[in-house]
Protein backbone atom coordinates (compact mmCIF):
# COMPACT_ATOMS: atom_id res chain seq x y z
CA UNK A 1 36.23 -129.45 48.09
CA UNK A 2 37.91 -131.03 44.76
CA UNK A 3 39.63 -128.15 43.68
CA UNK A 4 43.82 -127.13 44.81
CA UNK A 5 45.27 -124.20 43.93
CA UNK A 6 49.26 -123.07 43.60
CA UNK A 7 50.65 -119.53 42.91
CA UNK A 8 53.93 -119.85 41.18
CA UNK A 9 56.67 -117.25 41.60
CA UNK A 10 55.64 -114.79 39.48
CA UNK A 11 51.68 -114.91 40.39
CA UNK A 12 50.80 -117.20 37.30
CA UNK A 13 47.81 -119.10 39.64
CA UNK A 14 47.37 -123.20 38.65
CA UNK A 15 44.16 -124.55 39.39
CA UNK A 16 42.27 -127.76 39.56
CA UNK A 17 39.01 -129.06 40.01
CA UNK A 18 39.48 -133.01 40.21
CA UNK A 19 36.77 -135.51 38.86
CA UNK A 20 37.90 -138.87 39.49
CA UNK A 21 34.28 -140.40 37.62
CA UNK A 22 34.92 -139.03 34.46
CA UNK A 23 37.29 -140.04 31.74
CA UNK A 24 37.90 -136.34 30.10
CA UNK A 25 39.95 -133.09 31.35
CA UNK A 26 39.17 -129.62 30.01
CA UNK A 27 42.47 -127.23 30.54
CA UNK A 28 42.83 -123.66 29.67
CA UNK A 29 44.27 -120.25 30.43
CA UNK A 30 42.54 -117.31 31.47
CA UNK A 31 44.29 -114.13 31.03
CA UNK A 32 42.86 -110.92 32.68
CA UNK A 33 43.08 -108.74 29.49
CA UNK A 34 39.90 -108.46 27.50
CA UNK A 35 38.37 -105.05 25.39
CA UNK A 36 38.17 -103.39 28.94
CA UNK A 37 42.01 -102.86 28.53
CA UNK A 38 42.40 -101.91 24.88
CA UNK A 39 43.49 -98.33 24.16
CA UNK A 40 40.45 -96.68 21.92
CA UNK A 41 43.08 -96.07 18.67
CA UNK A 42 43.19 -100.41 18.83
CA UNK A 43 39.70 -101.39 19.99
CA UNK A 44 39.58 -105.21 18.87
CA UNK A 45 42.89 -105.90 19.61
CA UNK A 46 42.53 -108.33 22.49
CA UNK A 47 39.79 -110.37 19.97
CA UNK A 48 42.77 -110.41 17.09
CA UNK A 49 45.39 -111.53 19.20
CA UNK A 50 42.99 -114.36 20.27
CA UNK A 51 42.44 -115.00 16.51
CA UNK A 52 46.11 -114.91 15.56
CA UNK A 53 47.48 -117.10 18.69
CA UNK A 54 45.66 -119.93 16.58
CA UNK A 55 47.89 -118.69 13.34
CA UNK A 56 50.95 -120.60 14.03
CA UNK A 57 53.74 -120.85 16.75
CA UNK A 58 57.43 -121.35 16.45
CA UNK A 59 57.19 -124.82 16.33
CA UNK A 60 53.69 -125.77 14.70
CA UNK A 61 51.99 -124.01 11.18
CA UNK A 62 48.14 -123.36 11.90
CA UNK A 63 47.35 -126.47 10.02
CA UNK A 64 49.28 -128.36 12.79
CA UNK A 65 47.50 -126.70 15.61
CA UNK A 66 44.27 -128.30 14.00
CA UNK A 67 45.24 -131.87 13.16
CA UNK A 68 47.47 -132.46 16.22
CA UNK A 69 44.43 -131.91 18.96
CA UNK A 70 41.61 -133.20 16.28
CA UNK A 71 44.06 -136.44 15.96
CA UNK A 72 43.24 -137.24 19.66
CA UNK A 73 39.86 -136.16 19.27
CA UNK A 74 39.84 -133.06 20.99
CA UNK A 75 38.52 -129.61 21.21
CA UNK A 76 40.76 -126.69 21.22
CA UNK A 77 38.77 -123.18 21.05
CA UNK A 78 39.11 -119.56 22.60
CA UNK A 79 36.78 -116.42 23.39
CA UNK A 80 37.56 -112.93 23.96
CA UNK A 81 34.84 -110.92 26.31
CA UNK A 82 35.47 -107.36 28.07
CA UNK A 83 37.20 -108.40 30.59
CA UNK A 84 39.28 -111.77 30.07
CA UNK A 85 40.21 -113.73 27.07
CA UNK A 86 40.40 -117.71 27.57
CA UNK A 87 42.29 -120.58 25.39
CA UNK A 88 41.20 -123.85 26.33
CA UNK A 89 41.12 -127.32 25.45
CA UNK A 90 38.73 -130.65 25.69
CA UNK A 91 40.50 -133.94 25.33
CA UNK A 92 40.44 -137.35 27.27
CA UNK A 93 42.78 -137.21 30.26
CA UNK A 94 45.64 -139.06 28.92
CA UNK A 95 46.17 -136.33 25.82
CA UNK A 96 46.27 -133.64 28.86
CA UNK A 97 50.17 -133.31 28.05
CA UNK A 98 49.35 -132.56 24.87
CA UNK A 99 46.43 -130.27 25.39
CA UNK A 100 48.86 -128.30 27.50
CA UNK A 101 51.66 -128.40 25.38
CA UNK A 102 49.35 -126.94 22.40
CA UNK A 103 48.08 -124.29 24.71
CA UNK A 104 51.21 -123.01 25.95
CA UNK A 105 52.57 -123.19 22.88
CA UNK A 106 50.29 -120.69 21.40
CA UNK A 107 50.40 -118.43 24.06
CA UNK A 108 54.37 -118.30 24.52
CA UNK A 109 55.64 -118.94 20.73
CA UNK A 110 53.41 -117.30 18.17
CA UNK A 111 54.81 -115.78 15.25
CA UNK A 112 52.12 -113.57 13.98
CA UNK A 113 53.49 -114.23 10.93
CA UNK A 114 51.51 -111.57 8.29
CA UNK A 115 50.65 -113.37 5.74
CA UNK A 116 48.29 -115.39 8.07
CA UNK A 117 47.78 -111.49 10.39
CA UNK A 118 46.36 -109.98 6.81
CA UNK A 119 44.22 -113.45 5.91
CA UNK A 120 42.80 -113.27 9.71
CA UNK A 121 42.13 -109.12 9.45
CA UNK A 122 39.46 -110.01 6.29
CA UNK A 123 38.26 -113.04 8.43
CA UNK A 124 37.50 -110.51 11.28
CA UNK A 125 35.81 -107.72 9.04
CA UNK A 126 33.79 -110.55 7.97
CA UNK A 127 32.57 -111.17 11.43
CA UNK A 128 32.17 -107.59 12.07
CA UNK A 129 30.43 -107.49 8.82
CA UNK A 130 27.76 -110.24 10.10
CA UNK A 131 27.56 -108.98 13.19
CA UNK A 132 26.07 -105.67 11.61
CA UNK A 133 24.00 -107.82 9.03
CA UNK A 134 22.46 -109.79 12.77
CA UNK A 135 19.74 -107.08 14.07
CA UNK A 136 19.36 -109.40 17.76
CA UNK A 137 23.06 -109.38 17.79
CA UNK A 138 24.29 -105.81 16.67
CA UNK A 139 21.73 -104.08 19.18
CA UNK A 140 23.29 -105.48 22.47
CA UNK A 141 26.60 -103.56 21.21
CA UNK A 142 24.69 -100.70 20.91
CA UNK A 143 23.17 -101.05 23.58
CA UNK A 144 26.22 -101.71 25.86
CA UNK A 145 28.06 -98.51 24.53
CA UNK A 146 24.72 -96.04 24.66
CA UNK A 147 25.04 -97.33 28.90
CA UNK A 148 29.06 -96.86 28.78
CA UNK A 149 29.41 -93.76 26.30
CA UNK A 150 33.06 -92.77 25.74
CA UNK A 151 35.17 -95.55 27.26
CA UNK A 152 36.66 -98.85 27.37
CA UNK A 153 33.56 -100.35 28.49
CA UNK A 154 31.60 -99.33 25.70
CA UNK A 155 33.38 -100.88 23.15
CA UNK A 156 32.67 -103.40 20.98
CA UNK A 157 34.50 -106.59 21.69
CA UNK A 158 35.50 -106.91 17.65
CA UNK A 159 36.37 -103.51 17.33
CA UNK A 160 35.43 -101.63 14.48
CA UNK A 161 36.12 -102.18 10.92
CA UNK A 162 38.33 -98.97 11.16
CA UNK A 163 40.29 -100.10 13.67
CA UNK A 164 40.78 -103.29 12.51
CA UNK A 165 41.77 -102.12 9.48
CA UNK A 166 44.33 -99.88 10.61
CA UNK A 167 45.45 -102.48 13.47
CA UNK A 168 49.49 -103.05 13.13
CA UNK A 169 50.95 -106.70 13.26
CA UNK A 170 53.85 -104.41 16.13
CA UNK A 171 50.52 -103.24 18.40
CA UNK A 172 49.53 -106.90 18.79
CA UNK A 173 52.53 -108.42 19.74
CA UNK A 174 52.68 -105.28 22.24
CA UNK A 175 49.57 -105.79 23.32
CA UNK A 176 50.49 -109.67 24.10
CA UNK A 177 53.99 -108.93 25.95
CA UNK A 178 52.53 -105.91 28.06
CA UNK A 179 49.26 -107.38 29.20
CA UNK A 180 49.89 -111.32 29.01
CA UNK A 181 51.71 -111.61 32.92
CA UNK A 182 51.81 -114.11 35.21
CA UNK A 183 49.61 -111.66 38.23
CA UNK A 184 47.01 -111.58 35.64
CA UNK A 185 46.69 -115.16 34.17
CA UNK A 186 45.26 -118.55 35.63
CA UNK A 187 45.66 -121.71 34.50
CA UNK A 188 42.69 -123.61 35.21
CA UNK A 189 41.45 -127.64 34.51
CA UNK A 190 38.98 -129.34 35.74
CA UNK A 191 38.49 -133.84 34.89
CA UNK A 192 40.57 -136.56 35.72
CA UNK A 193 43.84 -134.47 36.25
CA UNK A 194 46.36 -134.09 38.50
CA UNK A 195 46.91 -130.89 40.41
CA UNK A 196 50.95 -131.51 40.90
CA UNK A 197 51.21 -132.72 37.37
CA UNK A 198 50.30 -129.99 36.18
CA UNK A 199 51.65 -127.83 38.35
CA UNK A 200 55.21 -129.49 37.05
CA UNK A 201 54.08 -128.55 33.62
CA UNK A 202 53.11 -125.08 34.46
CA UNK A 203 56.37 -124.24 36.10
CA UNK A 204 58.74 -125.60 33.02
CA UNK A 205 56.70 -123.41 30.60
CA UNK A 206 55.89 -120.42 32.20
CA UNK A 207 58.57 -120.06 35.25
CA UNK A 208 59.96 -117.60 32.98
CA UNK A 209 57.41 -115.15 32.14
CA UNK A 210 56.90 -111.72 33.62
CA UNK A 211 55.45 -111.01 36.93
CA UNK A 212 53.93 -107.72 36.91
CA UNK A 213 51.26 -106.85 33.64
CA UNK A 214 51.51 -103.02 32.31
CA UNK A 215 47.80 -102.21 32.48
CA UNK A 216 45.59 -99.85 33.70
CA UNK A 217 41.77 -100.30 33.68
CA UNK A 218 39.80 -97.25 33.59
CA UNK A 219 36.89 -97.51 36.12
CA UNK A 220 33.29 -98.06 34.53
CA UNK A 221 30.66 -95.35 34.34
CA UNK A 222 27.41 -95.67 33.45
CA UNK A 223 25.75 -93.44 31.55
CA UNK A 224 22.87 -94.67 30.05
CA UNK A 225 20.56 -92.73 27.67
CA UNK A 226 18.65 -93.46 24.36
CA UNK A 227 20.27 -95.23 21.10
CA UNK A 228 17.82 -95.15 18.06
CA UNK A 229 18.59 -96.41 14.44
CA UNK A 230 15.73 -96.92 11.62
CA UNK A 231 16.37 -100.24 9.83
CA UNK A 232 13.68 -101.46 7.39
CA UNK A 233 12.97 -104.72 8.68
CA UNK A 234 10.14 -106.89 9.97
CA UNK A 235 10.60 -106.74 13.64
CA UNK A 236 12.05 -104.08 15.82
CA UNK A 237 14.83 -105.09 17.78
CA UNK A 238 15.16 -102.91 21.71
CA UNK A 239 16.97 -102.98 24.79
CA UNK A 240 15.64 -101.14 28.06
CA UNK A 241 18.42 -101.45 30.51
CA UNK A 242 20.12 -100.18 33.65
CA UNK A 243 23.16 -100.28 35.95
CA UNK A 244 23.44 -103.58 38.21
CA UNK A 245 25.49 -105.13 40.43
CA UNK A 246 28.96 -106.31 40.19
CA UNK A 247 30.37 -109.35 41.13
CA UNK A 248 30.71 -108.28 44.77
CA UNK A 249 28.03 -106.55 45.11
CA UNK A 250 25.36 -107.35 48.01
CA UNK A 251 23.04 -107.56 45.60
CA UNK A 252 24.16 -110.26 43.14
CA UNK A 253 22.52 -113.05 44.32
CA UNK A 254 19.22 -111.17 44.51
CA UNK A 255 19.79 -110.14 40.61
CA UNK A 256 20.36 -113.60 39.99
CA UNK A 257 16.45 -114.37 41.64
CA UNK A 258 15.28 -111.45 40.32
CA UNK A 259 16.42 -112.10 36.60
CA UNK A 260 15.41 -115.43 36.45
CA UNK A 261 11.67 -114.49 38.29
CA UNK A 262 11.43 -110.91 35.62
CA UNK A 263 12.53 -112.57 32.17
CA UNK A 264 14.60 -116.05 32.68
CA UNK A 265 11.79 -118.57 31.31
CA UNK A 266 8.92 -120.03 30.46
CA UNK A 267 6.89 -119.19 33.86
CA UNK A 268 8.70 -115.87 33.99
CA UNK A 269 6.62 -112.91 34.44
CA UNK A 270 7.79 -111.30 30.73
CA UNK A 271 7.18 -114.01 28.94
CA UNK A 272 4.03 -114.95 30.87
CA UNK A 273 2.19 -111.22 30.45
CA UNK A 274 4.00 -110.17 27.11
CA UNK A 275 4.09 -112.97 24.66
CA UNK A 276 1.38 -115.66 26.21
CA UNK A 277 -0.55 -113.69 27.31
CA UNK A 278 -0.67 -110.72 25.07
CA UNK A 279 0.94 -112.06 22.03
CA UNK A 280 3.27 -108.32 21.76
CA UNK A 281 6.45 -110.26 20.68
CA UNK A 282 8.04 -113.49 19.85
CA UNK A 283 11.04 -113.16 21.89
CA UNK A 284 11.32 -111.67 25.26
CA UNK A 285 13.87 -112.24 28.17
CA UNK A 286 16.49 -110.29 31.02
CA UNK A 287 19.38 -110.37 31.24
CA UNK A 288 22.26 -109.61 34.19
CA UNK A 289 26.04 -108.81 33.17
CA UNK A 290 27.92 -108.92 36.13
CA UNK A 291 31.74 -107.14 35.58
CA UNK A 292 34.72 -106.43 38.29
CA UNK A 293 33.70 -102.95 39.68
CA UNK A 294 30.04 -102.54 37.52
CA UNK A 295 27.60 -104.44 35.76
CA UNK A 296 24.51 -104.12 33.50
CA UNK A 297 20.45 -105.50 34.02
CA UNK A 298 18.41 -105.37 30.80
CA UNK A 299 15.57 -106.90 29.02
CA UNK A 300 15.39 -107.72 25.34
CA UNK A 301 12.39 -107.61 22.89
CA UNK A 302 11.96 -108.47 19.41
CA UNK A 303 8.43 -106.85 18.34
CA UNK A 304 6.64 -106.42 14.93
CA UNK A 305 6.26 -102.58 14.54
CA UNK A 306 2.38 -102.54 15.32
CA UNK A 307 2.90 -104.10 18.73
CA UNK A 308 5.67 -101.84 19.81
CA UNK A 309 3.21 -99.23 20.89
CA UNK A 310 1.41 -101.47 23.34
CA UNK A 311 4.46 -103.51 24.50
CA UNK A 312 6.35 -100.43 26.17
CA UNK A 313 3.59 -99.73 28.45
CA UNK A 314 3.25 -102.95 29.69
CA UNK A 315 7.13 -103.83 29.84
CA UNK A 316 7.34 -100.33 32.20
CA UNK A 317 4.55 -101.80 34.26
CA UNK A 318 6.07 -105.45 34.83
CA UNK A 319 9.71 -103.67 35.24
CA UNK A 320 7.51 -100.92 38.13
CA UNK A 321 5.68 -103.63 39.82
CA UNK A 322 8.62 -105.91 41.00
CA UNK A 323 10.14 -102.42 42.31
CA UNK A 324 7.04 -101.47 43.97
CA UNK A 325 6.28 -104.90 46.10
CA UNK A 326 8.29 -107.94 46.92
CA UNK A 327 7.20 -110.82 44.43
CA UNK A 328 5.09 -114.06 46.64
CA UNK A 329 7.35 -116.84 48.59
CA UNK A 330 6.02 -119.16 45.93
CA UNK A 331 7.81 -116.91 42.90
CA UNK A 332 10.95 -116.52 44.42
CA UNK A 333 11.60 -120.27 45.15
CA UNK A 334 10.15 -121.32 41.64
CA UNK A 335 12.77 -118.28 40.49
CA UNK A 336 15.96 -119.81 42.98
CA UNK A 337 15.08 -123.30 42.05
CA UNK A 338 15.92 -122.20 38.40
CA UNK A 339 19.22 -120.52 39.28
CA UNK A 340 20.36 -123.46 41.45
CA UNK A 341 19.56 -126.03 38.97
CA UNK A 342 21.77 -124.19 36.78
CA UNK A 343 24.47 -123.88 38.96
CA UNK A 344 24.28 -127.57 39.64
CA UNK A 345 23.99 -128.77 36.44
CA UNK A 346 27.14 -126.83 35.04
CA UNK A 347 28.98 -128.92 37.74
CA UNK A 348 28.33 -132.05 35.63
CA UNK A 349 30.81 -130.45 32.86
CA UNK A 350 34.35 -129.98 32.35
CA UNK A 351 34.70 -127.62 30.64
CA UNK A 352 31.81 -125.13 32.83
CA UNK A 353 33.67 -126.23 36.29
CA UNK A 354 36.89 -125.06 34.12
CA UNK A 355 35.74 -122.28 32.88
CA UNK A 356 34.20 -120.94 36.32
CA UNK A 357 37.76 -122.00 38.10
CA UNK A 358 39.64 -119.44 35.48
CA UNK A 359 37.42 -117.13 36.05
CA UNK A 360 36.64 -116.82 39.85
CA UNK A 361 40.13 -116.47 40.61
CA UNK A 362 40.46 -114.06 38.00
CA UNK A 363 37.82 -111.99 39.44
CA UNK A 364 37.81 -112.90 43.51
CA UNK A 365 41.55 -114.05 43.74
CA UNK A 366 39.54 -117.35 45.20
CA UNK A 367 37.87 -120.44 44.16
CA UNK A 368 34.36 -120.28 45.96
CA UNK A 369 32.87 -123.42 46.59
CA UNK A 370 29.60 -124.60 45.06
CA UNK A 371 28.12 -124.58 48.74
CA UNK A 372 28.98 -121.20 49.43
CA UNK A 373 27.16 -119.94 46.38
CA UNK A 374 24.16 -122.15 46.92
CA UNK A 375 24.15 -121.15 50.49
CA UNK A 376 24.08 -117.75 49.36
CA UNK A 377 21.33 -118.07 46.76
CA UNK A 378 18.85 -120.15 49.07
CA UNK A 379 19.10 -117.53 51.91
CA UNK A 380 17.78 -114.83 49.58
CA UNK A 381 14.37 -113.32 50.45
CA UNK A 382 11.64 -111.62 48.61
CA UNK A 383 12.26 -108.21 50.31
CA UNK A 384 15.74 -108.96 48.97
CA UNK A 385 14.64 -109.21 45.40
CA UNK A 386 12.43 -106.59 45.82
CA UNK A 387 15.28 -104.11 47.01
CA UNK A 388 17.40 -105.33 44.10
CA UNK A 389 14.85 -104.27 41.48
CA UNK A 390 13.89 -100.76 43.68
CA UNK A 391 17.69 -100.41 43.34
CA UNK A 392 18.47 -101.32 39.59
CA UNK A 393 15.06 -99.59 38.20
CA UNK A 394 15.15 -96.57 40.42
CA UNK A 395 18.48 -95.55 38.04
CA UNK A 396 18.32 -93.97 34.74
CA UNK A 397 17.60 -96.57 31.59
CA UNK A 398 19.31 -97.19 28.81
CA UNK A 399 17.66 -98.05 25.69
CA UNK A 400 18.65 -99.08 22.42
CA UNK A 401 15.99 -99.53 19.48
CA UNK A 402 17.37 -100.81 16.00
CA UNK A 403 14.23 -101.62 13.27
CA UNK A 404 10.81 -99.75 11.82
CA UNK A 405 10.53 -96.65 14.59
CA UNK A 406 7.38 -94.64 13.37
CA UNK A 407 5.82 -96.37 16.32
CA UNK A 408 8.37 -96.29 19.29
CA UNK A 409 7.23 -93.92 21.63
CA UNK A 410 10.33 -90.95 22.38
CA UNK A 411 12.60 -92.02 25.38
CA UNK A 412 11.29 -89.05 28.16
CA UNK A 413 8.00 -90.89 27.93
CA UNK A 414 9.44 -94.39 28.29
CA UNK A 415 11.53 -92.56 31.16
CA UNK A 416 8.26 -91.22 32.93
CA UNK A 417 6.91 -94.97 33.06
CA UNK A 418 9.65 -96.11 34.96
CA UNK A 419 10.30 -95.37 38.60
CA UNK A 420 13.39 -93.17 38.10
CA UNK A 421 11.10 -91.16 36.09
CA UNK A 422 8.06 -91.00 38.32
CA UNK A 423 10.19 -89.66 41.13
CA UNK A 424 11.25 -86.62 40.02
């Protein structure tokens, strides 16, 4: 296996995933503080910190940040999600000092100074403001907080326009200096690097922060239940969701087959019975949000209002029959091929083999190697999928409708469909 891995003295992990062949590194810090541990008064907080570490350091204005990686020809980028928030960089391996030094640099040294925190707020309401104005976008954060009502889990990754609002330059920088610790942050590359090198690097610019993060992440509940709002528009917008497995779970790698076989493609049985076959929508596909201690399986649907009537019938009846009877031999390896390939062909990038470093130790306090996970994957069964799917659509849905409603049948009769609902 390519990759080393060091834990310096005050749990800050370094990580490496060597690729002699190619001529680029992709380098980056993953910090174990996403929405998931925002208090509810600053929801968005995590995503404006991310926003504002890009505002100017100590030693370099924002417009420096910019033209010192673009004058190598490099990437430099972030994302905040529920449960991590990543900085990383793309540049050829000889500008990997400087990568770093940019990256650490906005992590250890920014000023949040507020002329650039009250310039980034309106930039943020803005994307809030699309996000709202983006039917297919808005309705997964609906969705996600009708399944996690009343907690951290729930909560849009933004925040709200309130919130953001009302968000004080003093609860950012706290925010930073009580979650940003070296037992919850990994530094991760993966290219032409060198795993001592960097190691070096890591130790002269983050020896000297903290040890031990102040957070406390409140455990996820599902809740699920119904989420409707009227919109006039053209198409009709709806999740039907339920509880699945988290990263650990037995029954990951099954989701995995069982996603891909349900909604993942072309040849997938949605897409095959729903729009080829039956024209009901133009987009249709599953999903499977794996998180530390929960996760989420859903299906999305974009529908004109006349065909909504007919689609949630036959969406019940594709979701019912994979819980009912293990799918053919012939399904499931068309189904694993697909998730393999994918796994595979992330290996061919950077930045994917850097990403998945930050975040498997993040989440498993381990790299696990690609044979492992194919290993895993090839020895799952049909009975395997089919006891995933009896599992995740024996629960209680979750759906979330946004669009033209007249049509949409009422939620106890989508319920009775499903095999929760036919069971009791």
């Amino acid at each position: 296996m390519s990759v080393e891995v060091t834990r310096l003295s005050n749990g800050l992990t370094v990580a490496t995933d060597r690729m002699a062949h190619v001529a680029t590194a992709s380098m980056g810090m993953w910090v174990g503080a996403g929405a998931r541990a925002e208090p509810a008064e600053i929801n968005g907080v995590a995503h404006f910190l991310e926003h504002m570490a890009f505002k100017g350091t100590e030693r370099r204005s924002a417009r420096a940040i910019a033209e010192e990686i673009e004058a190598v020809g490099g990437i430099l980028n972030a994302y905040t999600a529920r449960e991590n928030t990543a900085y990383y960089a793309k540049v050829l391996s000889e500008d990997l000092p400087l990568a770093f030094d940019i990256v650490s640099d906005i992590m250890l040294n920014p000023t949040f100074d507020p002329v650039e925190l009250d310039r980034e707020r309106s930039v943020i309401l803005a994307e809030i403001g699309q996000c709202h104005d983006t039917p297919d976008d808005i309705v997964f954060d609906h969705f996600q907080e009708q399944a996690f009502r009343a907690q951290p889990m729930g909560r849009p990754v933004l925040g709200t326009a309130e919130t953001v609002r009302a968000m004080p330059r003093e609860a950012i920088r706290d925010f930073m200096q009580r979650r940003y610790a070296g037992d919850r942050m990994v530094l991760a590359a993966a290219g032409d690097v060198e795993h001592e090198r960097l190691v070096e690097m890591a130790e002269a610019a983050f020896g000297g922060l903290r040890a031990e993060a102040d957070v406390s992440i409140e455990a996820a509940r599902y809740t699920g239940g119904d989420f409707r709002q009227a919109r006039d528009s053209e198409q009709l917008h709806l999740i039907l969701g339920f509880p699945g497995p988290s990263y650990g779970d037995r029954d990951f790698y099954p989701t995995a087959v069982l996603n891909a076989a349900l909604g993942g493609g072309m040849s997938s049985r949605l897409f095959q019975e729903i729009r080829e076959e039956r024209g009901l929508v133009y987009t249709i596909f599953s999903f499977n949000s794996a998180f530390s201690d929960s996760g989420i399986f859903g299906v999305y649907a974009g529908t004109g209002p006349e065909d909504v009537g007919e689609l949630m019938p036959v969406l019940c009846d594709e979701i019912a029959g994979v819980a009912d009877r293990p799918m053919p031999e012939a399904e499931i390896e068309r189904a694993r091929a697909q998730v393999k390939a994918a796994m595979l062909m992330a290996r061919e990038s950077t930045g994917a083999r850097c990403d998945q470093l930050g975040q498997q130790i993040l989440i498993h306090g381990r790299a696990i190697p690609i044979e492992e996970q194919v290993r895993k994957l090839e020895a799952v069964t049909p009975e395997d999928v089919a006891g995933a799917a009896a599992r995740i659509f024996g629960q209680a849905p979750t759906l979330a409708s946004l669009g033209p409603l007249d049509r949409l049948e009422s939620f106890e009769r989508t319920v009775g469909r499903l095999p929760a609902g036919g069971s009791r």
